[in-house]
PDB file of N, CA and C in Angstrom:
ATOM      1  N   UNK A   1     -29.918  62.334  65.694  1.00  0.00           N
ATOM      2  CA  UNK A   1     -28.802  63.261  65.587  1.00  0.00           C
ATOM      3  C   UNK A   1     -27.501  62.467  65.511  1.00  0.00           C
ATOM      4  N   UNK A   2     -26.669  62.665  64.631  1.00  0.00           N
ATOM      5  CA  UNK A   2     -25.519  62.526  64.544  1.00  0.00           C
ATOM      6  C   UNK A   2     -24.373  62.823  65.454  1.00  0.00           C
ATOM      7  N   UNK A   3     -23.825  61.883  66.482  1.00  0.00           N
ATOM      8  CA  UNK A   3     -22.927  62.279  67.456  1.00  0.00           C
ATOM      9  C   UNK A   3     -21.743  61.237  67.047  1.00  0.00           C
ATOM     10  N   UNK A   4     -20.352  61.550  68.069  1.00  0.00           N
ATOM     11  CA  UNK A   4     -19.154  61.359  67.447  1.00  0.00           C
ATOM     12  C   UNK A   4     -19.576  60.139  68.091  1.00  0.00           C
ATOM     13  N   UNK A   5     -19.248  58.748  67.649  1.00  0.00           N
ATOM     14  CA  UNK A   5     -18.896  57.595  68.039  1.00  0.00           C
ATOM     15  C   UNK A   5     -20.357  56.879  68.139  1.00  0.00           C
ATOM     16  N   UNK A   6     -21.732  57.277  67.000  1.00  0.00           N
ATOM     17  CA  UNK A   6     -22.506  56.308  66.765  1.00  0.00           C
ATOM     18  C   UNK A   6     -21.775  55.547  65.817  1.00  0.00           C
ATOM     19  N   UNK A   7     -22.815  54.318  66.082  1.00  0.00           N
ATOM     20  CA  UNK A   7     -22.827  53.381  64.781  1.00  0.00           C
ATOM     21  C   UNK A   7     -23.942  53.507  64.156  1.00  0.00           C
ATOM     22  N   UNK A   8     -23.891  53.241  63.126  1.00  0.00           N
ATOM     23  CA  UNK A   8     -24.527  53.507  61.772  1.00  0.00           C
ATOM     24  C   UNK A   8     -24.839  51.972  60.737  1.00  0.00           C
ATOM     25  N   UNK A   9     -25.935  51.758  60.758  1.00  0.00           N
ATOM     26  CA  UNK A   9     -25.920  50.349  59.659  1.00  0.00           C
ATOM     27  C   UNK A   9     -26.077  50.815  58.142  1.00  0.00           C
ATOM     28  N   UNK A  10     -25.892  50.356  57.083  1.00  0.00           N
ATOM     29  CA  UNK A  10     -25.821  50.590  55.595  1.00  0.00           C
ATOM     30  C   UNK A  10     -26.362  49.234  54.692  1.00  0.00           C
ATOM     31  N   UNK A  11     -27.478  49.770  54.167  1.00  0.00           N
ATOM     32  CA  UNK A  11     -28.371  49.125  53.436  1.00  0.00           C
ATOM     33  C   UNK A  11     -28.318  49.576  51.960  1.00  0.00           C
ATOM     34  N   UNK A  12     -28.591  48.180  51.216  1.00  0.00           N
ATOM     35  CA  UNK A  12     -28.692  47.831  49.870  1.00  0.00           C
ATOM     36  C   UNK A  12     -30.232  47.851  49.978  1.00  0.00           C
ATOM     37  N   UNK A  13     -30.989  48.849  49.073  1.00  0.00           N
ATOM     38  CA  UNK A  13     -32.667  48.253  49.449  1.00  0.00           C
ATOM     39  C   UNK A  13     -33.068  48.107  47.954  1.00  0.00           C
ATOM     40  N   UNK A  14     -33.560  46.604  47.562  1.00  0.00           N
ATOM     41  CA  UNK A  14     -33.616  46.483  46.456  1.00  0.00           C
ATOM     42  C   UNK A  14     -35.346  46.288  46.699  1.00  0.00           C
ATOM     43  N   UNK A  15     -35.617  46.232  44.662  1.00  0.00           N
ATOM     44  CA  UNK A  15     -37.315  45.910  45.303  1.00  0.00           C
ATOM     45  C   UNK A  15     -37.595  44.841  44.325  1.00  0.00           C
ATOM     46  N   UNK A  16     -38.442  43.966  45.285  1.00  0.00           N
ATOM     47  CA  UNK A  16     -38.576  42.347  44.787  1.00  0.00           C
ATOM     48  C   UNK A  16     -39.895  42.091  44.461  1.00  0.00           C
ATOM     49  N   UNK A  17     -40.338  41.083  44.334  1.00  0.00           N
ATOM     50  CA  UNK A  17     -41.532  40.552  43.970  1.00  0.00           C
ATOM     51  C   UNK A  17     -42.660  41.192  44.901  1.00  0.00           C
ATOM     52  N   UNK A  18     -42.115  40.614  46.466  1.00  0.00           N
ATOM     53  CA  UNK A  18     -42.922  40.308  47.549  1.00  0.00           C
ATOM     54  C   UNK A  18     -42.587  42.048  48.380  1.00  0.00           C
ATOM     55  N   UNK A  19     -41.672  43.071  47.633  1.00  0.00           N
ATOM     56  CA  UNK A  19     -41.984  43.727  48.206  1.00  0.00           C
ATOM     57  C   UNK A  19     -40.189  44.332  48.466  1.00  0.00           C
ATOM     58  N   UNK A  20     -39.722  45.313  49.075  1.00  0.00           N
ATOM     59  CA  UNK A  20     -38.395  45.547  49.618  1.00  0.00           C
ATOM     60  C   UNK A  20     -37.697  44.711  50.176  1.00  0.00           C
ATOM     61  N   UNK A  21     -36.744  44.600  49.575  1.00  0.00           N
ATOM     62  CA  UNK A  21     -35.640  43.547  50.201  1.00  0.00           C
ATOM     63  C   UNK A  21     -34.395  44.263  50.705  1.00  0.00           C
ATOM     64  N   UNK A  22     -33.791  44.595  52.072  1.00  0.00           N
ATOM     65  CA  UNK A  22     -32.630  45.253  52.631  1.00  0.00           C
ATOM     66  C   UNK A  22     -31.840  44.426  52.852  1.00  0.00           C
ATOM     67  N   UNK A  23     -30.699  44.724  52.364  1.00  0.00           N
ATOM     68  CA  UNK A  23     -29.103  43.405  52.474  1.00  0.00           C
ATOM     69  C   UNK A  23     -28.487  44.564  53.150  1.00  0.00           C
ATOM     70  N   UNK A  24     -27.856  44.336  54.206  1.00  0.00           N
ATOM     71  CA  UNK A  24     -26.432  44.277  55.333  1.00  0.00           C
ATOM     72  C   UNK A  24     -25.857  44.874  54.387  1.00  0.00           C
ATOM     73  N   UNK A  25     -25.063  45.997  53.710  1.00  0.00           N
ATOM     74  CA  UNK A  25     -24.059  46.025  52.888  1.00  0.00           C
ATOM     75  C   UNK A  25     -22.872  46.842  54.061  1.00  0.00           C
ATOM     76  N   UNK A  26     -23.134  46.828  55.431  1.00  0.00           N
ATOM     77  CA  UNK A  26     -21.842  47.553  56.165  1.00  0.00           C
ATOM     78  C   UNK A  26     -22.394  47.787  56.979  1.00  0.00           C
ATOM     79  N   UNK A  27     -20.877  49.045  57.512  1.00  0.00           N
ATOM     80  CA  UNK A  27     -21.426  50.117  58.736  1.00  0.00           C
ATOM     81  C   UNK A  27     -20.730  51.369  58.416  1.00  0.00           C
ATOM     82  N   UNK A  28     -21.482  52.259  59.265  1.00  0.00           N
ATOM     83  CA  UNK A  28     -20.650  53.535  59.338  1.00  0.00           C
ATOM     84  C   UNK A  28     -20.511  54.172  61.009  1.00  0.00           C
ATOM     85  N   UNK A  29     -19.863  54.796  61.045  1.00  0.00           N
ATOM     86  CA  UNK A  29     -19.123  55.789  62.190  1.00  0.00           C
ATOM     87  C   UNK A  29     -19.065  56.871  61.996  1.00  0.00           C
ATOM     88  N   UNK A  30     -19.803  57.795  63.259  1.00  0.00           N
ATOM     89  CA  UNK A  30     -19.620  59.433  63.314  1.00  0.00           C
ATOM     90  C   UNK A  30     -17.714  60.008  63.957  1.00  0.00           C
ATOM     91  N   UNK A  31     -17.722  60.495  63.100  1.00  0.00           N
ATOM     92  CA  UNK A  31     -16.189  61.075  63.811  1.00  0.00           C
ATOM     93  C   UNK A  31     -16.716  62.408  64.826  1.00  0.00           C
ATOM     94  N   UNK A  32     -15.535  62.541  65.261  1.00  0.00           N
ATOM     95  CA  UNK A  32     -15.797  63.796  66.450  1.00  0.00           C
ATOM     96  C   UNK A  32     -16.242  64.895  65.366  1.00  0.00           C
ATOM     97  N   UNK A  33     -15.684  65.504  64.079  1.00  0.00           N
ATOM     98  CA  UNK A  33     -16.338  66.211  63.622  1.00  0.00           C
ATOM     99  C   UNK A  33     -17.226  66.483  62.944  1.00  0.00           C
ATOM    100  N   UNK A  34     -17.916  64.900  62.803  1.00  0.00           N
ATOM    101  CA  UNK A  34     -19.461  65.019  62.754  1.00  0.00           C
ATOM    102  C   UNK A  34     -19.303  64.420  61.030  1.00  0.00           C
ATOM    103  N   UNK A  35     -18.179  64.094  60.440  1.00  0.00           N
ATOM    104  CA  UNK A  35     -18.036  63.723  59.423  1.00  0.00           C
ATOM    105  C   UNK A  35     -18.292  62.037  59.625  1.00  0.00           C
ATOM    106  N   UNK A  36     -18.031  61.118  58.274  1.00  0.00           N
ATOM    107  CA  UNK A  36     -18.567  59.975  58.629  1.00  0.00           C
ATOM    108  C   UNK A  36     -17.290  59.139  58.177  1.00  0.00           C
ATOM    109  N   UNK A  37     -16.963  57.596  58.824  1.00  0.00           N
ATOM    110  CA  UNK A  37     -16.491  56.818  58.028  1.00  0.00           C
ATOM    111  C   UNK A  37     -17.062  55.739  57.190  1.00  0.00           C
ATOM    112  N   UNK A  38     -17.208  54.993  55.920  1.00  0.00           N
ATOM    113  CA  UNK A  38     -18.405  53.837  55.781  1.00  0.00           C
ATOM    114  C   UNK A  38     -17.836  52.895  55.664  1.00  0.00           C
ATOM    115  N   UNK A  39     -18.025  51.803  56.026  1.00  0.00           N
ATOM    116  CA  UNK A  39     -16.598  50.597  55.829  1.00  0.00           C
ATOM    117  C   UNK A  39     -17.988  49.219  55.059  1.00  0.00           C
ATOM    118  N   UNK A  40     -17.449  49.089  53.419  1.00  0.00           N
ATOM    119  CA  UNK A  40     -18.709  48.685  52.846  1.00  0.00           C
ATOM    120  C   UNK A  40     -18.177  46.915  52.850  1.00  0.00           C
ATOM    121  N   UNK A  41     -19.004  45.853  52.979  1.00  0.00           N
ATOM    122  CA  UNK A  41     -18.675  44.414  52.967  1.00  0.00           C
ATOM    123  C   UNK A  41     -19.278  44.119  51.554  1.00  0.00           C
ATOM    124  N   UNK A  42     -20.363  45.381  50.765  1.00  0.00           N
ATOM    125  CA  UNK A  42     -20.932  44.416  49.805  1.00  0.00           C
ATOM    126  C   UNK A  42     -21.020  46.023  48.765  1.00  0.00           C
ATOM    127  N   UNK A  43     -21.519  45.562  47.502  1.00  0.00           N
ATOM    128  CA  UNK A  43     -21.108  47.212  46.609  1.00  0.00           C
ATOM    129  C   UNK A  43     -23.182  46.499  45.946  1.00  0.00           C
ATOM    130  N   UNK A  44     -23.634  47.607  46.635  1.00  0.00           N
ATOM    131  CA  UNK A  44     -25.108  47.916  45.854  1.00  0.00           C
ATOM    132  C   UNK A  44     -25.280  47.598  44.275  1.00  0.00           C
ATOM    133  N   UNK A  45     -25.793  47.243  43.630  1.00  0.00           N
ATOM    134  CA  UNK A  45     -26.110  46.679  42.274  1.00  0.00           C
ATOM    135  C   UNK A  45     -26.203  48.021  41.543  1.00  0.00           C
ATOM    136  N   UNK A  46     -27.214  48.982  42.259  1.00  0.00           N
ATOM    137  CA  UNK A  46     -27.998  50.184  41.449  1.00  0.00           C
ATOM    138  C   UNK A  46     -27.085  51.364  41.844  1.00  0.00           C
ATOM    139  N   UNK A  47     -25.953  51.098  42.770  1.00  0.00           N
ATOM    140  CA  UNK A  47     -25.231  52.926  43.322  1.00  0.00           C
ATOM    141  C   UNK A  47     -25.800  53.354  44.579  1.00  0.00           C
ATOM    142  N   UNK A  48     -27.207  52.539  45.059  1.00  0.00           N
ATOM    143  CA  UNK A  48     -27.663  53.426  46.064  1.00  0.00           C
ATOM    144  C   UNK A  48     -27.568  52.883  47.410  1.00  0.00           C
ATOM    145  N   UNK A  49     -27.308  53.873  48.708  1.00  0.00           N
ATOM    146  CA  UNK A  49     -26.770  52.741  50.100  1.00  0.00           C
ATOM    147  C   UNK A  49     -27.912  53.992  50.710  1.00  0.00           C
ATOM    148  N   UNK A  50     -28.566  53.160  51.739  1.00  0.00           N
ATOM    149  CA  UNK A  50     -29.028  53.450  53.082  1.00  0.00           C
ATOM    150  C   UNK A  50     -28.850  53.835  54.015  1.00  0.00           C
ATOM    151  N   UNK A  51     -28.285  54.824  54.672  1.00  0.00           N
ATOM    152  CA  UNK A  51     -27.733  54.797  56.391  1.00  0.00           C
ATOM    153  C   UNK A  51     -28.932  55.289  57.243  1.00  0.00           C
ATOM    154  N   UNK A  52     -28.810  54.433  58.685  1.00  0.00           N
ATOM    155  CA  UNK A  52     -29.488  54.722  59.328  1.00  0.00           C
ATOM    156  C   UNK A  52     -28.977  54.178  61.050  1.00  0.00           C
ATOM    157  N   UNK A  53     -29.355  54.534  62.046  1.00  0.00           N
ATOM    158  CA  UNK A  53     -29.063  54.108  63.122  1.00  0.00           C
ATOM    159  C   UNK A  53     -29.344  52.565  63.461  1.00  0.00           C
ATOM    160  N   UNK A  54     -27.911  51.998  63.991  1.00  0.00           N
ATOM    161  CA  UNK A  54     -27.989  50.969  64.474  1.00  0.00           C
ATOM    162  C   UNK A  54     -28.916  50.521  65.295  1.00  0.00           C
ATOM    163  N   UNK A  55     -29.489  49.146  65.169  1.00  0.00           N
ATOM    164  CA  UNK A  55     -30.598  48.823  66.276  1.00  0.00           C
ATOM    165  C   UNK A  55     -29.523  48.612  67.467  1.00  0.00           C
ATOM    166  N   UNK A  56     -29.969  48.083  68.490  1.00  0.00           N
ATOM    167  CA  UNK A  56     -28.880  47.642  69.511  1.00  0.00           C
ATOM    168  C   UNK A  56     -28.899  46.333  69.700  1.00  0.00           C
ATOM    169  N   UNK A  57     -27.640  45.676  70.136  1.00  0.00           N
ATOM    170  CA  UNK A  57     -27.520  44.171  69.833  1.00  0.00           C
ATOM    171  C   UNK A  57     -27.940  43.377  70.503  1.00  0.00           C
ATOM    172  N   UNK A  58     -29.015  42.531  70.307  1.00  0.00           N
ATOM    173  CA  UNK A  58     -29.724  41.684  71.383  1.00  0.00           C
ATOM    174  C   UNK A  58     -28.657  40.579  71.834  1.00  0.00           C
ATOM    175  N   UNK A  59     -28.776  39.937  73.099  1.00  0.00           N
ATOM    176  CA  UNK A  59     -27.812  38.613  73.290  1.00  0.00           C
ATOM    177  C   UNK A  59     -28.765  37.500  72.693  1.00  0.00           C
ATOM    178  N   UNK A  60     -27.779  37.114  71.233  1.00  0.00           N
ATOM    179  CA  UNK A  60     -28.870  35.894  70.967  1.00  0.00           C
ATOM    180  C   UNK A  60     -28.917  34.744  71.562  1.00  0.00           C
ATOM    181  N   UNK A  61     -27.850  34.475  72.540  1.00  0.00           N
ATOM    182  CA  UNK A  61     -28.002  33.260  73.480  1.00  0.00           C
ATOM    183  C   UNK A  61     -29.498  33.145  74.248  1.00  0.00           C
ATOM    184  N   UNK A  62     -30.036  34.537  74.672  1.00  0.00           N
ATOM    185  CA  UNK A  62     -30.754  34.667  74.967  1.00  0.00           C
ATOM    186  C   UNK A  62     -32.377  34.901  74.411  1.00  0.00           C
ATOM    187  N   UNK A  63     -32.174  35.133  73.190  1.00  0.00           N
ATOM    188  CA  UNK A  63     -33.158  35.407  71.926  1.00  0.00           C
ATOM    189  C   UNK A  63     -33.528  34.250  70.966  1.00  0.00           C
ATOM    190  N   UNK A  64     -32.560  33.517  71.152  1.00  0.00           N
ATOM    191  CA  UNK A  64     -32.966  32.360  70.597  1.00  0.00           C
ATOM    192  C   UNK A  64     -32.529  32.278  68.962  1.00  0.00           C
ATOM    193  N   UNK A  65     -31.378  32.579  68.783  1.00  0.00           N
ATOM    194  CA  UNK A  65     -30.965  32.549  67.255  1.00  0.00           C
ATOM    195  C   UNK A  65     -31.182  34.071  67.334  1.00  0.00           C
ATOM    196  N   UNK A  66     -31.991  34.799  66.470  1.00  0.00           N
ATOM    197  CA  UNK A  66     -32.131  35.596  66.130  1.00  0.00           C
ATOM    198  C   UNK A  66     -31.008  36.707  64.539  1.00  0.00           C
ATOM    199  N   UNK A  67     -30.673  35.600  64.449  1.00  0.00           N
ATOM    200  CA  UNK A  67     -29.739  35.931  63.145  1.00  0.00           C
ATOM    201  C   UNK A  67     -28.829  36.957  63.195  1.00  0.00           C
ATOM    202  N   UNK A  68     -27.256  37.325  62.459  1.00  0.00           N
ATOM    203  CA  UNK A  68     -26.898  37.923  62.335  1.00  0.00           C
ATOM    204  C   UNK A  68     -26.774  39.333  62.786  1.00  0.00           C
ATOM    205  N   UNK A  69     -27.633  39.917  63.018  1.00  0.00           N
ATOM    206  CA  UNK A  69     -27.422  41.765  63.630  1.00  0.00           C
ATOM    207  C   UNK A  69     -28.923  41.707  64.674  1.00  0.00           C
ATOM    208  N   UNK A  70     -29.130  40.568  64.691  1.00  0.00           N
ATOM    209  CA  UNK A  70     -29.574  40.711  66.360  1.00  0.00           C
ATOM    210  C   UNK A  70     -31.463  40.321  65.841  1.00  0.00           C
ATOM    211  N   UNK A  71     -31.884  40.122  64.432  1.00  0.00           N
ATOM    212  CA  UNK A  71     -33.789  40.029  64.357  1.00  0.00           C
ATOM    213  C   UNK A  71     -33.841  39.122  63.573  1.00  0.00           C
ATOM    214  N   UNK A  72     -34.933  38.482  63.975  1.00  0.00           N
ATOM    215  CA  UNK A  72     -35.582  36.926  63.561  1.00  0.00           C
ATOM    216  C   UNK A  72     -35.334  37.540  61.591  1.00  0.00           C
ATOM    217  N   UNK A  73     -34.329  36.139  61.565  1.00  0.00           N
ATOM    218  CA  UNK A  73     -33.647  35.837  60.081  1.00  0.00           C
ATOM    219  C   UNK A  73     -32.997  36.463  59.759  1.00  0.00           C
ATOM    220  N   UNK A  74     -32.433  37.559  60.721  1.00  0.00           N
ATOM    221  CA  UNK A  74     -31.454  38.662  60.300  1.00  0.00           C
ATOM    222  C   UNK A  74     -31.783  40.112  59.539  1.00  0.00           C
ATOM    223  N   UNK A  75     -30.845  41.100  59.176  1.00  0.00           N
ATOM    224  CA  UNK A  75     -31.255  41.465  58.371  1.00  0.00           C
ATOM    225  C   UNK A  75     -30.332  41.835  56.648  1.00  0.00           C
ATOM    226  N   UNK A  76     -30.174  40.579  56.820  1.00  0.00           N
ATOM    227  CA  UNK A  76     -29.184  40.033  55.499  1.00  0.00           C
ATOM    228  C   UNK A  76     -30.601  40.151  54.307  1.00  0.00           C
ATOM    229  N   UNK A  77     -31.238  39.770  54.649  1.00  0.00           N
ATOM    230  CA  UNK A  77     -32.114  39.925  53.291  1.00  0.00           C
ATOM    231  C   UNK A  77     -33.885  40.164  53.881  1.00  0.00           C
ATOM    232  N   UNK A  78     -33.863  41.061  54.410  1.00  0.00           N
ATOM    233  CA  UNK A  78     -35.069  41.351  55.510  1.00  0.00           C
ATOM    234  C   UNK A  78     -36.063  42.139  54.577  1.00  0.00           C
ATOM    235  N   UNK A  79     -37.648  41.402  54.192  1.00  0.00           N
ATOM    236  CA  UNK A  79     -38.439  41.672  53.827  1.00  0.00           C
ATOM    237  C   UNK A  79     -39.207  43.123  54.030  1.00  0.00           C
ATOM    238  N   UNK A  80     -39.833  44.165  53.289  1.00  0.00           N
ATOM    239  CA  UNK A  80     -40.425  44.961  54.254  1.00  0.00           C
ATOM    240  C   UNK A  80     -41.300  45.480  53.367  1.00  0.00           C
ATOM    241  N   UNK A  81     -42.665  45.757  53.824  1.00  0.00           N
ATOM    242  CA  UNK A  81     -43.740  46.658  52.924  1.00  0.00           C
ATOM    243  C   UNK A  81     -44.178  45.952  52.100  1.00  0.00           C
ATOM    244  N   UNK A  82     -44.075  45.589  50.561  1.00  0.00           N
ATOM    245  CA  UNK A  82     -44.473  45.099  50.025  1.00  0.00           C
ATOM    246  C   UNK A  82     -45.669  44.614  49.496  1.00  0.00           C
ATOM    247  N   UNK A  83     -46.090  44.253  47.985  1.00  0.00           N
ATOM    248  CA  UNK A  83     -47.394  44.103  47.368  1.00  0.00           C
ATOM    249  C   UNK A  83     -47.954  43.196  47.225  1.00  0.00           C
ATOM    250  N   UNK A  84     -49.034  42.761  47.228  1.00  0.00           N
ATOM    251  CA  UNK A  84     -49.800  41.574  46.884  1.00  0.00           C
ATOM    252  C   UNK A  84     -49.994  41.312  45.663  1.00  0.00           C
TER     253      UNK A  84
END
């Protein structure tokens, strides 16, 4: 559910050789009236963006690296599903 003052991550999901590839392209924010803001770092190739709920931020001091938005290699270019 959509409440005022989530965060929101925004995905580029392209599809690759090995399968879905999701790039970081931002974030977004619920306003109090349930409307959204998207604040984009990267512009999708094809037009199409992703939103979905933020994971929550691990301490990577404690995780051991864990890349960029908190999961092993990040999820700057994070593999998923994909064909043989």
């Amino acid at each position: 559910m959509l409440t005022a003052g989530k965060r929101l991550a925004v995905f580029s999901i392209r599809e690759g050789k090995g399968g879905s590839i999701w790039v970081r392209a931002g974030s977004a924010f619920v306003n109090k009236d349930g409307s959204l803001n998207v604040l984009l770092d990267v512009l999708p190739l094809d037009g199409k963006l992703h939103v979905r709920e933020a994971a929550e931020r691990r301490d990577t001091a404690h995780a051991g690296g864990g890349g960029r938005y908190g999961l092993e290699g990040g999820l700057d270019a994070m593999q998923v599903g994909g064909h043989s």
